[in-house]
C-alpha atoms as a PDB file:
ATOM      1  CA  UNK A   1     -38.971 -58.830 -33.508  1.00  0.00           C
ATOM      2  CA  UNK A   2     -42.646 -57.148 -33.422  1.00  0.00           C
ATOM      3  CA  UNK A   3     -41.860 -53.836 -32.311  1.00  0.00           C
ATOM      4  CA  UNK A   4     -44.245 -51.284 -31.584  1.00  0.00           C
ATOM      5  CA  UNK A   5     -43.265 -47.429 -31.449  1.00  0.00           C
ATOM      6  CA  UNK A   6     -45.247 -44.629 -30.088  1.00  0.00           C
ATOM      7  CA  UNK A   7     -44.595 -41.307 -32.278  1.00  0.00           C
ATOM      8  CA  UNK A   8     -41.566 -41.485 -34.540  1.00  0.00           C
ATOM      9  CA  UNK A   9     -42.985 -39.601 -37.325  1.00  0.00           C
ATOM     10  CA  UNK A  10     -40.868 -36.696 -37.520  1.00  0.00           C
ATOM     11  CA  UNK A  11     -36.977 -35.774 -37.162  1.00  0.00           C
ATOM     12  CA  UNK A  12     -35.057 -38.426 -35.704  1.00  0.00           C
ATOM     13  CA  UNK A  13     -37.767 -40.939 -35.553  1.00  0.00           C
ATOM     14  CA  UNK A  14     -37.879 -41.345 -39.269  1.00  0.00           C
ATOM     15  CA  UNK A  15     -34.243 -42.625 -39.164  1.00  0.00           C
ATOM     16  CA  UNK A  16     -35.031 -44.646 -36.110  1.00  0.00           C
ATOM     17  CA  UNK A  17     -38.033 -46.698 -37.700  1.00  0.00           C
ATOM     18  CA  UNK A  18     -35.916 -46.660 -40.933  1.00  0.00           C
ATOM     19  CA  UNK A  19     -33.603 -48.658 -39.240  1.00  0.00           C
ATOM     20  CA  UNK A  20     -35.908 -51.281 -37.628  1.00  0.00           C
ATOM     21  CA  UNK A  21     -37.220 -51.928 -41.021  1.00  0.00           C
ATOM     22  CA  UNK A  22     -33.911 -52.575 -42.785  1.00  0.00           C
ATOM     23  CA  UNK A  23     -33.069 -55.024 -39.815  1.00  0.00           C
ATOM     24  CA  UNK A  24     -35.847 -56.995 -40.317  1.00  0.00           C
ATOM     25  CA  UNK A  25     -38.395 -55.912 -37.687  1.00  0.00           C
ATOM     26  CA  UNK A  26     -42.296 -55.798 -37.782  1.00  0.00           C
ATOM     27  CA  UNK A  27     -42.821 -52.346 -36.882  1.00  0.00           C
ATOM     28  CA  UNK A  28     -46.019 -50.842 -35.964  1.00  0.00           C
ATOM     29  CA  UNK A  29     -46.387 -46.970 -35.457  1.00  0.00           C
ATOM     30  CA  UNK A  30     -48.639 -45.243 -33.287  1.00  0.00           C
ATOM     31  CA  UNK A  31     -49.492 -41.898 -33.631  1.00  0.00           C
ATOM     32  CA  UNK A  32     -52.476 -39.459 -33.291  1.00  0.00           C
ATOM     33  CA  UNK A  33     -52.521 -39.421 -37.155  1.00  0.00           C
ATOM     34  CA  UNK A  34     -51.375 -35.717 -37.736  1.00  0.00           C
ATOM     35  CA  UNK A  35     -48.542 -36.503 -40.063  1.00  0.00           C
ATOM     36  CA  UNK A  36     -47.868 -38.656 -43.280  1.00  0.00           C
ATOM     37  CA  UNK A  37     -45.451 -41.708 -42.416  1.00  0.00           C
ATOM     38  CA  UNK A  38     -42.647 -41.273 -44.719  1.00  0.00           C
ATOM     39  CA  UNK A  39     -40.677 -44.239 -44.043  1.00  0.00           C
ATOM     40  CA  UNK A  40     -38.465 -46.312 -46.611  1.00  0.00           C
ATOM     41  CA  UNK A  41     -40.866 -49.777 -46.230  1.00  0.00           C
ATOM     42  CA  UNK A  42     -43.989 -50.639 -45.216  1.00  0.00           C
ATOM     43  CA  UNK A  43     -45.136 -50.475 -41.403  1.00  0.00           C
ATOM     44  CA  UNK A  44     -48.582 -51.186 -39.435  1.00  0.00           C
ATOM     45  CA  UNK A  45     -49.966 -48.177 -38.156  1.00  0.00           C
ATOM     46  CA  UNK A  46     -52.874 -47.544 -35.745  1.00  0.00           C
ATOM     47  CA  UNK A  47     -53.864 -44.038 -34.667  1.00  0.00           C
ATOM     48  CA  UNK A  48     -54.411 -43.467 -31.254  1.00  0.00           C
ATOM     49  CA  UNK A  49     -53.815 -40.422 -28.252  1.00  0.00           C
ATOM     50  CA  UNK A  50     -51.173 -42.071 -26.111  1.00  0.00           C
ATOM     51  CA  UNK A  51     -52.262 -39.615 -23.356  1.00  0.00           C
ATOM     52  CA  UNK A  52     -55.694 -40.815 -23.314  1.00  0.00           C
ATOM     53  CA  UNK A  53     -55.670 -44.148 -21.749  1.00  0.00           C
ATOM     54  CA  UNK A  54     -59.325 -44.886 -23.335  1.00  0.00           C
ATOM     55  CA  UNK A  55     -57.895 -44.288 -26.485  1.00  0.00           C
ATOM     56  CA  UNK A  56     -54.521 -46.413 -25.997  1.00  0.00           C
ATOM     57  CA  UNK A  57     -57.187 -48.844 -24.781  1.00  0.00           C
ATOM     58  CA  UNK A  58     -59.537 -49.072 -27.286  1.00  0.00           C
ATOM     59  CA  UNK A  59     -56.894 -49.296 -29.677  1.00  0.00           C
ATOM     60  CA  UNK A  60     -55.525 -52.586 -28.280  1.00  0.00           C
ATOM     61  CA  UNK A  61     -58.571 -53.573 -26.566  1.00  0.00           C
ATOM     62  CA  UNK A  62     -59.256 -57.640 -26.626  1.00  0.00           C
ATOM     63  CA  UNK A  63     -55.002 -58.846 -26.466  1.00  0.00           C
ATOM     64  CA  UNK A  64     -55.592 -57.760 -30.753  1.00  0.00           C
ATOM     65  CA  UNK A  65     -55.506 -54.950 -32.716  1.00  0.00           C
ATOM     66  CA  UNK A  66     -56.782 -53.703 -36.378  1.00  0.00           C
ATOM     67  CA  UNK A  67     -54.280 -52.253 -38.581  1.00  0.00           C
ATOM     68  CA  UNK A  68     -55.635 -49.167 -40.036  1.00  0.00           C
ATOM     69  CA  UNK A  69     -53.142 -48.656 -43.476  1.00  0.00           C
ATOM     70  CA  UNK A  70     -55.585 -45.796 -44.635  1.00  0.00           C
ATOM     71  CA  UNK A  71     -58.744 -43.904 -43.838  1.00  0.00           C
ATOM     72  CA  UNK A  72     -62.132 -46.076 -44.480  1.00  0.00           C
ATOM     73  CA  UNK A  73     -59.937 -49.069 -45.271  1.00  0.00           C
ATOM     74  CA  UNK A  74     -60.870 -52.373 -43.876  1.00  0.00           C
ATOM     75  CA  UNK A  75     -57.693 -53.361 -41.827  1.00  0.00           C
ATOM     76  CA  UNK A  76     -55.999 -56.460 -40.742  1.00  0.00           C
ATOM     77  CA  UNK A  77     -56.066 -57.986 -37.002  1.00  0.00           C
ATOM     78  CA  UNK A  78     -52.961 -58.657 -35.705  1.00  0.00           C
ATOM     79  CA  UNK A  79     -51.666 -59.699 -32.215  1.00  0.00           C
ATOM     80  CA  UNK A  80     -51.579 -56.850 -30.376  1.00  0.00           C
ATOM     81  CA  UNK A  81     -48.038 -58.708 -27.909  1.00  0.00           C
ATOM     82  CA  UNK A  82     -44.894 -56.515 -28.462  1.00  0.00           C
ATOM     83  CA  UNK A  83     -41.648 -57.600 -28.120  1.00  0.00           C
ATOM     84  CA  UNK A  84     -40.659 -54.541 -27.502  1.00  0.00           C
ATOM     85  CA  UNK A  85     -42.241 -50.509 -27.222  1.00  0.00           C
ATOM     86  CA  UNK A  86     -40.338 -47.412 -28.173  1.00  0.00           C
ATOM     87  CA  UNK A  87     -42.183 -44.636 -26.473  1.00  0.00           C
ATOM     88  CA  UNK A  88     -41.201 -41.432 -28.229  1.00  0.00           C
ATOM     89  CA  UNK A  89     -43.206 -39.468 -26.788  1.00  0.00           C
ATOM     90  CA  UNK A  90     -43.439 -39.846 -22.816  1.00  0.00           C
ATOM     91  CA  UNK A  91     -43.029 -36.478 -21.226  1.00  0.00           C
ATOM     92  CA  UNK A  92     -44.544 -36.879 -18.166  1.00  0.00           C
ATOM     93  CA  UNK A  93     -45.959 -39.729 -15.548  1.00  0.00           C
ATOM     94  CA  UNK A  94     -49.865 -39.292 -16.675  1.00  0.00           C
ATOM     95  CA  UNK A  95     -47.944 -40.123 -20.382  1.00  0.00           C
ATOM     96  CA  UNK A  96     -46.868 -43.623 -19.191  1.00  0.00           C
ATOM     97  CA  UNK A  97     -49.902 -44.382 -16.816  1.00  0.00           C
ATOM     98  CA  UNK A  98     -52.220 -43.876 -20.070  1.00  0.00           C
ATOM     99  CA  UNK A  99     -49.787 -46.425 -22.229  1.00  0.00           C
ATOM    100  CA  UNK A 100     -48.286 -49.182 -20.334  1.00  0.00           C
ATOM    101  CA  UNK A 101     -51.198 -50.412 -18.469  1.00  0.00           C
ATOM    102  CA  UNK A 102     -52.990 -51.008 -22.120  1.00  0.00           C
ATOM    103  CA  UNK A 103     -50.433 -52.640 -23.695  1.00  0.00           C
ATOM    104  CA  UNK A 104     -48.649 -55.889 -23.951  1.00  0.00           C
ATOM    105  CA  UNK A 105     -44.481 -55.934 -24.016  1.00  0.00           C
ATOM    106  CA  UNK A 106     -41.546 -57.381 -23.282  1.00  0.00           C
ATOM    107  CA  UNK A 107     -39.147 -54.590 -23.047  1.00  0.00           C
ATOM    108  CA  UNK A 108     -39.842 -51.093 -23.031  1.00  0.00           C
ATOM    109  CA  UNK A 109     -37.290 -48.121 -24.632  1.00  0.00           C
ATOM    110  CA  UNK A 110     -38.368 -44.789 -23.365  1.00  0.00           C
ATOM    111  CA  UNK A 111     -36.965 -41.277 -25.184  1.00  0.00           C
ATOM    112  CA  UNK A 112     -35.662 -38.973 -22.288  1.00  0.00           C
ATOM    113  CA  UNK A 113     -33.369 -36.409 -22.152  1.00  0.00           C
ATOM    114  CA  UNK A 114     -30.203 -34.918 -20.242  1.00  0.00           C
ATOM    115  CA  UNK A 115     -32.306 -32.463 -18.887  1.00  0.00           C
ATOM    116  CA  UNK A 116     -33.085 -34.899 -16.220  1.00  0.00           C
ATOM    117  CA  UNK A 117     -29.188 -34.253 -14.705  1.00  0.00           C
ATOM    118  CA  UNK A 118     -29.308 -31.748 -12.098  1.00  0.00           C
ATOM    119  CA  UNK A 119     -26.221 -30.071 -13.254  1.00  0.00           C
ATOM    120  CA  UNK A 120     -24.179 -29.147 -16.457  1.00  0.00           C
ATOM    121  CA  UNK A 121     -20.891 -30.915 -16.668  1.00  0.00           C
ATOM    122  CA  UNK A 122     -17.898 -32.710 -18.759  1.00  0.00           C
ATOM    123  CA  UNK A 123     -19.341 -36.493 -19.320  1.00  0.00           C
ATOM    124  CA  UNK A 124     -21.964 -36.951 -17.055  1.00  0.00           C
ATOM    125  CA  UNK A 125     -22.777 -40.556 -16.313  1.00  0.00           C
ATOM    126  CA  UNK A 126     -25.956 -42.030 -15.826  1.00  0.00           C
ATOM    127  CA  UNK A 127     -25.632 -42.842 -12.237  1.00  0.00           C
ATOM    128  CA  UNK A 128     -26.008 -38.893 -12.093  1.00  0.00           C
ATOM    129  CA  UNK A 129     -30.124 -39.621 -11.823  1.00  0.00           C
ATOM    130  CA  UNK A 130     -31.437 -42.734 -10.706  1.00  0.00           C
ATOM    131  CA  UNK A 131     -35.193 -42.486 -11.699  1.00  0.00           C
ATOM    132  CA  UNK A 132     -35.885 -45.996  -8.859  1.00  0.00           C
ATOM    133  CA  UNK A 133     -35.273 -43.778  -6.289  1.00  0.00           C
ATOM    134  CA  UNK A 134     -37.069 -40.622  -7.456  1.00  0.00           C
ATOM    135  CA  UNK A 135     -40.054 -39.668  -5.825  1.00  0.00           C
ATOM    136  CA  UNK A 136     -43.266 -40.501  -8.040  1.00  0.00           C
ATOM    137  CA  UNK A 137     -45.725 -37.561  -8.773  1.00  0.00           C
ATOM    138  CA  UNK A 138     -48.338 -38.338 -11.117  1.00  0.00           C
ATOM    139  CA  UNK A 139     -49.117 -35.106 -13.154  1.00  0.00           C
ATOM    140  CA  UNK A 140     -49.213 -34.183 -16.759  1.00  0.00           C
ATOM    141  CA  UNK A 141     -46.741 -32.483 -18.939  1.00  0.00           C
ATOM    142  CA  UNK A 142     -45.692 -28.944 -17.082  1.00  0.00           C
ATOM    143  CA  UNK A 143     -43.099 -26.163 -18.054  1.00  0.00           C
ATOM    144  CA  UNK A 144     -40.596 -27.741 -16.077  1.00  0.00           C
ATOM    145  CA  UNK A 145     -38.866 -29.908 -19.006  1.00  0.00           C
ATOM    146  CA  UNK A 146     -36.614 -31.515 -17.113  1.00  0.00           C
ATOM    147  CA  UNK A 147     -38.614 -32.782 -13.735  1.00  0.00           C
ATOM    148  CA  UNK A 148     -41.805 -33.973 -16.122  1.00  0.00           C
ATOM    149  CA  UNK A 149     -39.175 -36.231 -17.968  1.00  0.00           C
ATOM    150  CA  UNK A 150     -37.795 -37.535 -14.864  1.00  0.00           C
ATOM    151  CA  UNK A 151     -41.210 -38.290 -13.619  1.00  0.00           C
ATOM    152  CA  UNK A 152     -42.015 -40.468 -17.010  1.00  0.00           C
ATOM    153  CA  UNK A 153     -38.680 -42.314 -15.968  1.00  0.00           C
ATOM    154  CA  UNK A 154     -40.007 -42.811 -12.809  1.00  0.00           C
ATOM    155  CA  UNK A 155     -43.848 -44.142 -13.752  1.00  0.00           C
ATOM    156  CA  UNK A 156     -42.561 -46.524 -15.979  1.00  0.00           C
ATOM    157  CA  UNK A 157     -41.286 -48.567 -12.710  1.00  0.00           C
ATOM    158  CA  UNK A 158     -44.808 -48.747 -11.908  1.00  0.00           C
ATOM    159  CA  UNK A 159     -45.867 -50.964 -14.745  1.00  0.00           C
ATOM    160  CA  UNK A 160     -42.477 -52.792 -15.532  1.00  0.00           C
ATOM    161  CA  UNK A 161     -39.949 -54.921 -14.278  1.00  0.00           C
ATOM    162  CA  UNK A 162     -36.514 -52.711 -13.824  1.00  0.00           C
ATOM    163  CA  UNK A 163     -34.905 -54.784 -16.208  1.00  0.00           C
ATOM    164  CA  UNK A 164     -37.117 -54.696 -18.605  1.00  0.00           C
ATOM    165  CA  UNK A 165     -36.875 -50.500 -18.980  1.00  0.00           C
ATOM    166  CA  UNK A 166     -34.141 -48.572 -20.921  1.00  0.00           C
ATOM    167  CA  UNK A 167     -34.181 -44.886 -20.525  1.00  0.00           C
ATOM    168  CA  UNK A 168     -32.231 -43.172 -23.570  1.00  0.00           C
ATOM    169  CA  UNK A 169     -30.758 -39.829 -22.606  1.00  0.00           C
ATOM    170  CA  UNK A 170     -29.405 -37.515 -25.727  1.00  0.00           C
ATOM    171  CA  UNK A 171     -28.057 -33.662 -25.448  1.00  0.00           C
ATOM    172  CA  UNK A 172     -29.608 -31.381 -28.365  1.00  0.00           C
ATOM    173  CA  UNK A 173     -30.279 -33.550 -31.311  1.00  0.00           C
ATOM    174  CA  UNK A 174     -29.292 -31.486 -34.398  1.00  0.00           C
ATOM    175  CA  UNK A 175     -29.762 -32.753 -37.996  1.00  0.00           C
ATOM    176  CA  UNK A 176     -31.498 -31.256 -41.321  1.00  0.00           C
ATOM    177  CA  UNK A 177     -34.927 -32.216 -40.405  1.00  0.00           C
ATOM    178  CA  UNK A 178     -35.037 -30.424 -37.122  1.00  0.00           C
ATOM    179  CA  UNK A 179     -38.221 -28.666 -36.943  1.00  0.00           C
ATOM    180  CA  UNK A 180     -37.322 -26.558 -33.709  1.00  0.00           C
ATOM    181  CA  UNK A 181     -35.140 -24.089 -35.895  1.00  0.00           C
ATOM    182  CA  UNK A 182     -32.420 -23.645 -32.523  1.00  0.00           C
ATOM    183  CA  UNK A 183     -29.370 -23.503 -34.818  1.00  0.00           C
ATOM    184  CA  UNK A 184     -30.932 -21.912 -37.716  1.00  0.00           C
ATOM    185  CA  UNK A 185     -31.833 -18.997 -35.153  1.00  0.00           C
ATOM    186  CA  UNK A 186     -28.216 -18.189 -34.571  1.00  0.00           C
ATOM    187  CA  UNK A 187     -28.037 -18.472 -38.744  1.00  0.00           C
ATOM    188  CA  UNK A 188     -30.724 -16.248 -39.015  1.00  0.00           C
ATOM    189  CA  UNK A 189     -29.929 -13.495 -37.172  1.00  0.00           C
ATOM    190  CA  UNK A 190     -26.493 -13.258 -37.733  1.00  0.00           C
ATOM    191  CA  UNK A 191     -27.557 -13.069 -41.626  1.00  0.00           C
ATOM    192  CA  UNK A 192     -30.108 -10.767 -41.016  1.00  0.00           C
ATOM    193  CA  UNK A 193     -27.999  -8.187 -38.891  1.00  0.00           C
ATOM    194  CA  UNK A 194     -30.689  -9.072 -36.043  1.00  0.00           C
ATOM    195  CA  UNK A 195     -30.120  -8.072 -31.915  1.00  0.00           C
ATOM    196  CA  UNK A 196     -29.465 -11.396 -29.974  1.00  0.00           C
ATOM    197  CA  UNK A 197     -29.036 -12.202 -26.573  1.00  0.00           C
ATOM    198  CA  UNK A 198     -26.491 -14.283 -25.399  1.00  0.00           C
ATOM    199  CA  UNK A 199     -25.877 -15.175 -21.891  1.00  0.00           C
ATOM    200  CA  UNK A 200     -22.338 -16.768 -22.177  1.00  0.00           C
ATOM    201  CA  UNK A 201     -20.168 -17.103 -25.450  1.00  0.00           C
ATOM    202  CA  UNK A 202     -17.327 -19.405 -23.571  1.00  0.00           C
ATOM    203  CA  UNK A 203     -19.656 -22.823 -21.970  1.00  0.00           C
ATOM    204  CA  UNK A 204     -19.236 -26.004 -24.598  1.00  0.00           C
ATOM    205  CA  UNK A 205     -22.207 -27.603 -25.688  1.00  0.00           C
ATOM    206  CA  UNK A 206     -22.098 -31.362 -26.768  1.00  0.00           C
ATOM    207  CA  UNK A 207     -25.059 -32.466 -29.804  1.00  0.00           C
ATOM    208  CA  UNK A 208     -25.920 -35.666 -31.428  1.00  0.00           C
ATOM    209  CA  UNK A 209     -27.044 -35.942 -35.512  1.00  0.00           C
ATOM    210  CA  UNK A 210     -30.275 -37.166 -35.974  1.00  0.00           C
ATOM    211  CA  UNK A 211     -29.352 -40.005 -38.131  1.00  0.00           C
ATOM    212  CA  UNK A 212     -27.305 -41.160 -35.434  1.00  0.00           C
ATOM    213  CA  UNK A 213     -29.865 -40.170 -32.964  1.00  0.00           C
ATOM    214  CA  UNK A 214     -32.557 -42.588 -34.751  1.00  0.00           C
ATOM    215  CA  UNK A 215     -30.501 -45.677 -35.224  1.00  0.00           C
ATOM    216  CA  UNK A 216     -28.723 -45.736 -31.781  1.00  0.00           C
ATOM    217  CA  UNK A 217     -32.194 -46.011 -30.295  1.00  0.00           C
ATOM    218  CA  UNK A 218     -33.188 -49.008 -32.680  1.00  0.00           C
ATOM    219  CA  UNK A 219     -29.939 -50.766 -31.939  1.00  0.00           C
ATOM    220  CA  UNK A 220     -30.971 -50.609 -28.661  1.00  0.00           C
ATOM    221  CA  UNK A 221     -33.765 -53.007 -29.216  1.00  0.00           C
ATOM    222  CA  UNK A 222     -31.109 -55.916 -29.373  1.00  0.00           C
ATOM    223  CA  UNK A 223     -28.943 -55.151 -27.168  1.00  0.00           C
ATOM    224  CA  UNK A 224     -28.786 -56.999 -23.604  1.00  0.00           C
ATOM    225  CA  UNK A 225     -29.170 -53.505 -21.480  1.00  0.00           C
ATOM    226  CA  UNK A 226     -31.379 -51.751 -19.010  1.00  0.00           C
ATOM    227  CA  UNK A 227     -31.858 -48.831 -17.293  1.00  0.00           C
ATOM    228  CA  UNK A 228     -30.439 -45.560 -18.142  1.00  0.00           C
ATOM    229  CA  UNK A 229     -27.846 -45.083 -21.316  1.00  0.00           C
ATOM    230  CA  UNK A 230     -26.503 -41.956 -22.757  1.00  0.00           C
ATOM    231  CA  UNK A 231     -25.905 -41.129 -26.186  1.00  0.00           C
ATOM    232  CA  UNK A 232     -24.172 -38.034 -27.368  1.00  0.00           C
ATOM    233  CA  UNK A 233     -21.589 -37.249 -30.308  1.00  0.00           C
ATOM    234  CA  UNK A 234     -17.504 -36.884 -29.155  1.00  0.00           C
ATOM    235  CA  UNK A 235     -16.166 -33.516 -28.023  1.00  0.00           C
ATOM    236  CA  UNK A 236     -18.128 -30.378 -27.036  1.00  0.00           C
ATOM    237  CA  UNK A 237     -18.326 -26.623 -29.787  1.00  0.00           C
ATOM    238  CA  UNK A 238     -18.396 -23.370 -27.688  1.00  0.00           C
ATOM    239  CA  UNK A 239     -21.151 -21.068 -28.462  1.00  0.00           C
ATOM    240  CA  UNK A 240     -18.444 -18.771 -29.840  1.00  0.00           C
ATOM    241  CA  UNK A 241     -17.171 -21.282 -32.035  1.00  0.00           C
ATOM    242  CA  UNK A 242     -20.759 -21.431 -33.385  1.00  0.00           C
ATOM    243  CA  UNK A 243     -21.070 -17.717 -33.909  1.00  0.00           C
ATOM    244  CA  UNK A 244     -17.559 -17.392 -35.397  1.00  0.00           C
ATOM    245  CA  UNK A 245     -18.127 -20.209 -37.271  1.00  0.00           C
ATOM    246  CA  UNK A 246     -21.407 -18.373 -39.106  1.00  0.00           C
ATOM    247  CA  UNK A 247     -19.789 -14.894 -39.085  1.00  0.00           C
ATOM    248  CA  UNK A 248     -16.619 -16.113 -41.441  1.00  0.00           C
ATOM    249  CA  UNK A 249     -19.055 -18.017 -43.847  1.00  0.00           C
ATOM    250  CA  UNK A 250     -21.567 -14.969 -44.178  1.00  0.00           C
ATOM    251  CA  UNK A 251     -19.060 -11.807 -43.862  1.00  0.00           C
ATOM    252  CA  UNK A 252     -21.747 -10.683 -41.228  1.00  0.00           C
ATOM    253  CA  UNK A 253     -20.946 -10.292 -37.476  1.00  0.00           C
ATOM    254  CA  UNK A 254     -23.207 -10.908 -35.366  1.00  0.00           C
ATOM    255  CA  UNK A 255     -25.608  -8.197 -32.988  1.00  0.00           C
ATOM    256  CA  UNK A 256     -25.481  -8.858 -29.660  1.00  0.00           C
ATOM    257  CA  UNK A 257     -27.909  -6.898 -27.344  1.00  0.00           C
ATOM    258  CA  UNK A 258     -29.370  -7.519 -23.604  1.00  0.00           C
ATOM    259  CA  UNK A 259     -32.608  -6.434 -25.390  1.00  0.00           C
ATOM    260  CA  UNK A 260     -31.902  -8.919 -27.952  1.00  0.00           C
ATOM    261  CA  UNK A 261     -33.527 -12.115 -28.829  1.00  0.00           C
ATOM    262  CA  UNK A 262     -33.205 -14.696 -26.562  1.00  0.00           C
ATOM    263  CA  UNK A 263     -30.530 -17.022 -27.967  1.00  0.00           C
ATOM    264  CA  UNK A 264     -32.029 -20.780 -27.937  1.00  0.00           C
ATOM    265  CA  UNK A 265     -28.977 -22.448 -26.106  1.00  0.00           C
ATOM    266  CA  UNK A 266     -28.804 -19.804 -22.852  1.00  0.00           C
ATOM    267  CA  UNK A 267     -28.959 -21.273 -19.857  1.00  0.00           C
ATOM    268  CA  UNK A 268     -25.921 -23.607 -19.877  1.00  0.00           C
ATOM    269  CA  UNK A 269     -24.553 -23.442 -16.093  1.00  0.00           C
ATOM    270  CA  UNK A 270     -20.759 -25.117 -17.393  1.00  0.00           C
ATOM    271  CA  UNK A 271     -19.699 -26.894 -20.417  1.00  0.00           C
ATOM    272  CA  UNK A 272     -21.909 -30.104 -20.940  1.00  0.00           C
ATOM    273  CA  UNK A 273     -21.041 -33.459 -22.642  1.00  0.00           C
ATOM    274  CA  UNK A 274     -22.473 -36.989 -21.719  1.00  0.00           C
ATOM    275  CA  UNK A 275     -20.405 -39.830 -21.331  1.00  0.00           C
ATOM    276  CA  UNK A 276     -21.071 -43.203 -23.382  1.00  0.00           C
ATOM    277  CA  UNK A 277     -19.108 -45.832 -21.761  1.00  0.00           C
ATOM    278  CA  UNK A 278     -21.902 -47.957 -21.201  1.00  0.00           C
ATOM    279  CA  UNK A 279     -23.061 -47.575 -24.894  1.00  0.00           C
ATOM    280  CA  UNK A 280     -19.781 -47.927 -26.337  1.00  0.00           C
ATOM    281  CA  UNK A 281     -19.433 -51.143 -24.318  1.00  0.00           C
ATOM    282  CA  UNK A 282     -22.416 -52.336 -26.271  1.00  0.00           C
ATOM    283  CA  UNK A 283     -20.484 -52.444 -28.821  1.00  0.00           C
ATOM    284  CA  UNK A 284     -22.065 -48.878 -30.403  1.00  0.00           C
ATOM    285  CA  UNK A 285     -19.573 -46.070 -30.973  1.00  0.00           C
ATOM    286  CA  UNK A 286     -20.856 -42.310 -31.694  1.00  0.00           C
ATOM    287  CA  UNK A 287     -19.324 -39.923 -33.866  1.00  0.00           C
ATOM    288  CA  UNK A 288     -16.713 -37.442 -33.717  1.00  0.00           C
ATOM    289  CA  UNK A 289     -18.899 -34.057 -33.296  1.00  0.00           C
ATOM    290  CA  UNK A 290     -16.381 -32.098 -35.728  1.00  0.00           C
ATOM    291  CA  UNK A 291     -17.139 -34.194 -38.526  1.00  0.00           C
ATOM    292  CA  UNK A 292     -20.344 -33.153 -39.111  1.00  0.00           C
ATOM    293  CA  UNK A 293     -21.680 -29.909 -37.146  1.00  0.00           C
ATOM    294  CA  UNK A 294     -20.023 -27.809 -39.458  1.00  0.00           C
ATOM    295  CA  UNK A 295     -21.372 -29.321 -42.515  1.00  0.00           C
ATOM    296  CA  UNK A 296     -24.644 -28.896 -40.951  1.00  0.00           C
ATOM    297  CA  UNK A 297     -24.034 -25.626 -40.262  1.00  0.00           C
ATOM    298  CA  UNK A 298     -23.090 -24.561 -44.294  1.00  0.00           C
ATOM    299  CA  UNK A 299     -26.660 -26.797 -44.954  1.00  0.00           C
ATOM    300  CA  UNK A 300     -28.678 -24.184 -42.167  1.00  0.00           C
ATOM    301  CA  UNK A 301     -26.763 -20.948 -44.097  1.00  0.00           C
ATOM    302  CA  UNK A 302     -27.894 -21.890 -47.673  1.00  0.00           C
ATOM    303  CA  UNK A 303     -31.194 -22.635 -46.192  1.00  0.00           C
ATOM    304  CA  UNK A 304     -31.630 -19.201 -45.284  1.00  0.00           C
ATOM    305  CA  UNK A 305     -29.688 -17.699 -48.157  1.00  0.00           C
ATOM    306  CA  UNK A 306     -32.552 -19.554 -50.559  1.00  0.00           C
ATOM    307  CA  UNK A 307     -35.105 -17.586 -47.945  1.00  0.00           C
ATOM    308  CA  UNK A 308     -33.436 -14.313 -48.735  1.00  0.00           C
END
């Protein structure tokens, strides 16, 4: 298939367009050209700002496209019809108004997020939020994570045929090339002897690995499914489990202050986990979360202890 992804450079995206290559695909990648493409074959890329819909235009302007493989190199013009678009990087309506009306696909995969549930809780389905009947606001991104993500959901109706859309839903990716440094912050201070703040030790948080993260999302491309699907790792790791976890590897305990830094997973309002029936029914089954958040974890410690 010609497949066409929007971001995908970094963390879990690098596993994701991994994957597509191995299985065959013709991938194109289309970012705003801020970071090498470190991928294990050879993909199209065009550089573009997918919240500029002159630029997303421009870039596919005339039903083809030029593949740009370097800067100042002549490139190659190529049909600029997807079979199907990954969009990465959608966090908010304006997002999706700039993209879909200058582009050409069959099927479109957007990245969301749990945050679009209203409410923390055991193996939430995806009935939970129903983006069709969502009222449609067309803004760009805002502070509210959650509400801008369910308004991309939503604008993508506007350009596409319902079952044509698949809206991928994930907890807190985790994995060795996350660049947001959440886990490594409870790592850190812990090691360091640091003040954090905690708002509740006992509420279970579920995770998925970012391999896992990446190549769920490209299996998705062949599978006969629409609308929303959730994809999250088995079982749910207290906060406290975390913490302990850290404190018997290190021989430090941990500070814990009101005035303390604000630890990255506050917030939780009960213990969260997603559930993956529909996924699994696709034939796609996640992994245990055991087997590999505490291997992780040793990975984050000798990260820092090299830092030290």
């Amino acid at each position: 298939m010609k497949i066409l992804v929007v971001g995908g450079t970094r963390f879990f995206g690098i596993p994701m367009v991994n994957a597509l290559i191995n299985a065959g695909h013709d991938v194109t990648v289309a970012t705003r050209g801020n970071n090498a493409l470190g991928f294990c074959g050879s993909v199209r890329h065009i550089v573009m700002d997918r919240t500029d819909a002159d630029s997303v235009k421009k870039a596919f302007e005339s039903n083809r496209f030029t593949e740009m493989t370097s800067p100042g190199c002549c490139g190659k013009a190529t049909d600029a019809h997807f079979d199907v678009v990954i969009d990465k990087v959608a966090y908010s309506s304006n997002d999706v108004r700039a993209l879909l009306p200058n582009i050409k696909c069959d099927r479109y995969i957007q990245m969301s997020t749990c945050s679009v549930y209203a409410k923390d809780a055991l193996l939430i389905g995806e009935k939970e939020f129903d983006a069709a009947a969502h009222p449609l606001v067309w803004a760009d991104r805002t502070q509210d994570y959650g509400e801008s993500k369910r308004q991309a959901e939503r604008a993508a109706y506007e350009f596409m045929n319902a079952e044509k859309c698949v809206f991928v839903r994930y907890p807190i990716v985790l994995g060795e090339n996350d660049y947001t440094g959440r886990l490594r912050f409870y790592v850190e201070h812990i090691m360091n002897e640091l003040p954090m703040f905690v708002d509740d030790l006992d509420y279970g948080i579920s995770f998925i690995h970012e391999k896992e993260a990446g190549e769920f999302i490209a299996f998705l491309t062949s599978a006969d499914v629409c609308g929303p699907i959730n994809g999250c790792s088995k079982g749910i790791v207290k906060i406290s489990e975390l913490i302990g976890y850290i404190e018997k590897k290190t021989g430090k305990a941990a500070v814990y202050s009101k005035d303390g830094d604000v630890a990255p997973y506050n917030g939780l309002e009960n213990d969260m986990s997603l559930d993956t029936q529909k996924a699994r029914a696709l034939g796609f089954e996640f992994s245990e979360l055991g087997d590999w958040i505490y291997e992780l974890m040793d990975y984050e410690i000798d990260m820092v202890e090299r830092c030290v």
